[in-house]
Protein backbone atom coordinates (compact mmCIF):
# COMPACT_ATOMS: atom_id res chain seq x y z
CA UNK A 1 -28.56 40.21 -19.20
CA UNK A 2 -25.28 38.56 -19.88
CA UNK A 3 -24.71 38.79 -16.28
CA UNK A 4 -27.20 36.84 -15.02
CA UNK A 5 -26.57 34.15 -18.12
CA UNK A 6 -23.01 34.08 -16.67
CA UNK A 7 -24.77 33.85 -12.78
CA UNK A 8 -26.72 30.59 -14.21
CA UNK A 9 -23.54 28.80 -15.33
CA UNK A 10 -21.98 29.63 -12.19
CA UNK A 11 -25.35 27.87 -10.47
CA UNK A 12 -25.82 25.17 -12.91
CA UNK A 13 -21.77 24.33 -12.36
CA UNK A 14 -21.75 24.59 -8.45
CA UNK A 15 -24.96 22.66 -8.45
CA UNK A 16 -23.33 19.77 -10.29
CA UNK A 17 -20.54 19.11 -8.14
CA UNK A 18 -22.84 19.80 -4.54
CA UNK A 19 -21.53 17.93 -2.03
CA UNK A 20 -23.20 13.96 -1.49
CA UNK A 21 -23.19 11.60 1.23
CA UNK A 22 -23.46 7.84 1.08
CA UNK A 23 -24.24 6.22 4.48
CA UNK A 24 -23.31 2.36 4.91
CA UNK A 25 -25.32 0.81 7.78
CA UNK A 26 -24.26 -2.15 8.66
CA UNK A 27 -22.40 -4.52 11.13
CA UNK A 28 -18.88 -5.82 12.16
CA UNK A 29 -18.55 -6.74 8.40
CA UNK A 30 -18.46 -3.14 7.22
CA UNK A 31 -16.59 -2.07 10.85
CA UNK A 32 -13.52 -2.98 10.05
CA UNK A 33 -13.47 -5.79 12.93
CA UNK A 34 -9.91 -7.07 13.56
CA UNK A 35 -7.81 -4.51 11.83
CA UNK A 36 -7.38 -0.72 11.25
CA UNK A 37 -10.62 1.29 9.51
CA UNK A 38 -8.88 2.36 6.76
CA UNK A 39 -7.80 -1.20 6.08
CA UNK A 40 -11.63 -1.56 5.71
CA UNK A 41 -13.72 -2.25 2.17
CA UNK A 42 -15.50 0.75 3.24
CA UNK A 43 -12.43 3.19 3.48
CA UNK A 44 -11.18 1.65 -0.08
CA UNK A 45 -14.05 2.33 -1.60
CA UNK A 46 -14.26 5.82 -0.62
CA UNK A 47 -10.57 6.15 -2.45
CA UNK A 48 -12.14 4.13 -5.51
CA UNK A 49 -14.79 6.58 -6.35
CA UNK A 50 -13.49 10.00 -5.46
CA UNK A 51 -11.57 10.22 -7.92
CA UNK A 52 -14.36 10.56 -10.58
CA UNK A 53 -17.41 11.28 -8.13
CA UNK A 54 -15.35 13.67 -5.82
CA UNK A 55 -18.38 15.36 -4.65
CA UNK A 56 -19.22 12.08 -2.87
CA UNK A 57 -18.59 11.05 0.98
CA UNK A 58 -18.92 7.71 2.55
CA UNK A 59 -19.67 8.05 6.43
CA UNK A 60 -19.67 4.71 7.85
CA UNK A 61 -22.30 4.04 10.61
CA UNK A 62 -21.59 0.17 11.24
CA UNK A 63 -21.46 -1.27 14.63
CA UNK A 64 -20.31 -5.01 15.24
CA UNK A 65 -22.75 -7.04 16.13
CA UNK A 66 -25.27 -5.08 15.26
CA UNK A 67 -28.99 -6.74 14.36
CA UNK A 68 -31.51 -5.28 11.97
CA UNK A 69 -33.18 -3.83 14.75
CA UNK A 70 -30.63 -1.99 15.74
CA UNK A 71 -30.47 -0.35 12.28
CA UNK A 72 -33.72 0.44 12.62
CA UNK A 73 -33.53 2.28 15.95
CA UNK A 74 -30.32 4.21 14.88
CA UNK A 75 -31.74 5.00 11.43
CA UNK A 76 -33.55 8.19 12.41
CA UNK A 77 -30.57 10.41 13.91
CA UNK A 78 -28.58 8.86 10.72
CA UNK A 79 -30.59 10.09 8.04
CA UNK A 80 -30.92 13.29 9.84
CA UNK A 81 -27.34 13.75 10.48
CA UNK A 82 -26.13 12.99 6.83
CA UNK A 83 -29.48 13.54 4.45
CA UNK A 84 -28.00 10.42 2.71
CA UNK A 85 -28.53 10.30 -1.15
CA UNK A 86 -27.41 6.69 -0.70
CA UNK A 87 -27.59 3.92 1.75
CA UNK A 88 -25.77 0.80 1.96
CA UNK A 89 -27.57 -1.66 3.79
CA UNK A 90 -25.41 -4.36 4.96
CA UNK A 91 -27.23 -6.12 8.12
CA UNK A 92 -28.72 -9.09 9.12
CA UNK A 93 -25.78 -11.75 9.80
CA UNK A 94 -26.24 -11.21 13.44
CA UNK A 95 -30.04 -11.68 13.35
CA UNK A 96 -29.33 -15.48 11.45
CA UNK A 97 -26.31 -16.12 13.49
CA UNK A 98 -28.38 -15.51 17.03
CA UNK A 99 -31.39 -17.40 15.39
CA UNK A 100 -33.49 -14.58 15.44
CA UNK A 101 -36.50 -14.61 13.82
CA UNK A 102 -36.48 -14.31 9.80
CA UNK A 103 -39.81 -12.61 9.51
CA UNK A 104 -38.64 -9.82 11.92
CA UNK A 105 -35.21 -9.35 10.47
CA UNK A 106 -37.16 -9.12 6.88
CA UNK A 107 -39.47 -6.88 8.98
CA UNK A 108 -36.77 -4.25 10.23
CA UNK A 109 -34.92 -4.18 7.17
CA UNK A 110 -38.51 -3.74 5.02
CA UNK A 111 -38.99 -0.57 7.54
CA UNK A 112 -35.09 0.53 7.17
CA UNK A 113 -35.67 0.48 3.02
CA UNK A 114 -38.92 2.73 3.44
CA UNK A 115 -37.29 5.30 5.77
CA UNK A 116 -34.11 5.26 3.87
CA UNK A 117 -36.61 6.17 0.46
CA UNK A 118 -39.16 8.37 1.92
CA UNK A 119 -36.24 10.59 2.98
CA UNK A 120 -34.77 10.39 -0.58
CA UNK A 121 -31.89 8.37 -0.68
CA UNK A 122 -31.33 5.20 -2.99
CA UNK A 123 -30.44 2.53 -1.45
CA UNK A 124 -28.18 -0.14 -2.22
CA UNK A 125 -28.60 -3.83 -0.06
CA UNK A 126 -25.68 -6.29 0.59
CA UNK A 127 -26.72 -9.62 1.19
CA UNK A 128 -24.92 -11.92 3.36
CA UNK A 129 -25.19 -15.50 4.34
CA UNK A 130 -24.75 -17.69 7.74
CA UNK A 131 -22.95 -20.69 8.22
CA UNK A 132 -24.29 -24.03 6.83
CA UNK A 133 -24.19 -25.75 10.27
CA UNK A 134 -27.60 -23.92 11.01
CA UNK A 135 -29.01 -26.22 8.40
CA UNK A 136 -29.99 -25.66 4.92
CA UNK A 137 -33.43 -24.75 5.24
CA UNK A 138 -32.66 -22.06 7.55
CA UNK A 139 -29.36 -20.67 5.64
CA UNK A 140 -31.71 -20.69 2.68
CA UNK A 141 -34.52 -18.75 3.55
CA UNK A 142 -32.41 -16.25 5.34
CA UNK A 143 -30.30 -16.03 2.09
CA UNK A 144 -33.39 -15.56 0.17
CA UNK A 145 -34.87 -12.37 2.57
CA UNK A 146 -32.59 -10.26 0.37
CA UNK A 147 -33.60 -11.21 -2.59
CA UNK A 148 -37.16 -10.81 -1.62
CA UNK A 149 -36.53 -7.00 -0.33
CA UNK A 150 -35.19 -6.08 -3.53
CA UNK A 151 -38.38 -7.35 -5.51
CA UNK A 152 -40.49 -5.95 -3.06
CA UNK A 153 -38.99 -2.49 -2.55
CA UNK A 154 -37.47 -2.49 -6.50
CA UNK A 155 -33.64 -1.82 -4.91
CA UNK A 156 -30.70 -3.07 -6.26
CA UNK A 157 -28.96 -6.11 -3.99
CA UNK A 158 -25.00 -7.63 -3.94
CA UNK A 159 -24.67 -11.19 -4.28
CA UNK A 160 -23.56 -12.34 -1.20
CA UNK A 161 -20.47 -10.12 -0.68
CA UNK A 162 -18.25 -12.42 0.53
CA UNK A 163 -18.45 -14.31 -2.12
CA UNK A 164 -14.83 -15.14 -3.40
CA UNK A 165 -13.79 -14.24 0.29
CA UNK A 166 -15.71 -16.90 2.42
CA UNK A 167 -14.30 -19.83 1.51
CA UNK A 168 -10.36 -19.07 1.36
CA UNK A 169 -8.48 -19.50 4.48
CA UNK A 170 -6.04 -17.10 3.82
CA UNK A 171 -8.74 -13.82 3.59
CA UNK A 172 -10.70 -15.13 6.81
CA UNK A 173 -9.75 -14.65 10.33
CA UNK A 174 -9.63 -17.55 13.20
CA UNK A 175 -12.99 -17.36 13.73
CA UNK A 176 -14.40 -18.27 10.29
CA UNK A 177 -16.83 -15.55 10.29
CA UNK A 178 -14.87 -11.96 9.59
CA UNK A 179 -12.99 -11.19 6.53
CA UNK A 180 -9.35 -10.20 7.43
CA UNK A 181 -7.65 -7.24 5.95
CA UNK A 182 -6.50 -8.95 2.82
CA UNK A 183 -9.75 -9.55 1.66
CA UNK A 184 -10.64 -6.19 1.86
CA UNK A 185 -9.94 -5.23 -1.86
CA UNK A 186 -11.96 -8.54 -2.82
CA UNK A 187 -15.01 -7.47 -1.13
CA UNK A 188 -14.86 -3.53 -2.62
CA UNK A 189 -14.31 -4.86 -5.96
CA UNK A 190 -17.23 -6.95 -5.62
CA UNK A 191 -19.15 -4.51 -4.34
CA UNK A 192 -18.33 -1.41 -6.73
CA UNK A 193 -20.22 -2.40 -9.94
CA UNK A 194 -23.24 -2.07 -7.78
CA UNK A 195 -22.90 1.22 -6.64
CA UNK A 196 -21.53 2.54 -9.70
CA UNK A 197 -24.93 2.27 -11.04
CA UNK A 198 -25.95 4.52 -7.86
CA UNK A 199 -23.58 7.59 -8.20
């Protein structure tokens, strides 16, 4: 008998430190665009969590440019490959920047959330905004989308997470659109609260 109390602590140990996987889906944002990948917000959060949630590893699936319906189409094999027990949704920028419809980038990421939950994973959404030059009404209602998933679908969403990044020359590349690789810490710090509630 005290063999098999000894085999459940053994069980009951091993089961607490099982190996996790946290997916982030999302576009050039998350892909590191312009620099090295483990420059990335992505890569530094991986190093910010394993050190107290070292059963936990973040497999990044963004592409740049990627739209919400591409998400969507590459969301099966993903959540097959990695049984994810957390997603990180970060998509939509290229739907609002090629003035795609709102209603079907709401659409695809409404039927990303309810895959990503039916197959058991939380899942955590990063909002983004677009430019103001596409006019107010427009950056507004796309800004709101997020907002309205998490209501709908009960999920937790990131302000806007480049936030304190955005707006200062010296973390944005030429462009005015991607992050550079000094911002990177900004963004993960921004980001971590979030997902600490998660793990």
């Amino acid at each position: 008998m005290f063999k098999f109390f000894l085999l459940g602590i053994v069980l009951c140990c091993s089961s607490l430190t099982q190996a996790k996987s946290i997916v982030v889906l999302g576009d050039s944002i998350s892909a590191s665009y312009g620099f090295e990948a483990q420059q990335g917000w992505v890569a530094l959060m991986q190093q910010k969590i394993q050190v107290a949630y070292p059963e936990y590893t973040i497999h990044n699936e963004s592409i740049s440019g990627d739209t919400t319906a591409g998400g969507l189409a590459r969301l099966p094999h993903i959540l097959k490959k990695y049984q994810p027990d957390i997603i990180m949704l970060e998509l939509g920028a290229n739907d609002g920047l090629r003035g795609m419809s709102l209603t079907e980038m709401q659409k695809n990421l409404s039927a990303i959330i309810e895959k990503s939950k039916k197959s058991g994973a939380q899942v955590l959404l990063l909002s983004m905004r677009i430019p103001s030059n596409y006019g107010r009404r427009f950056t507004d209602r796309f800004y709101a989308t997020y907002q309205k998933l998490s209501t709908q679908h009960d999920i937790p969403v990131v302000p806007f997470i480049l936030e304190n990044v955005a707006l200062n020359k010296e973390y944005m590349q030429r462009d005015g659109l991607h992050p550079n690789a000094l911002a990177q810490p900004t963004i993960t710090e921004h980001i971590y609260p979030y997902l600490l509630k998660l793990l």
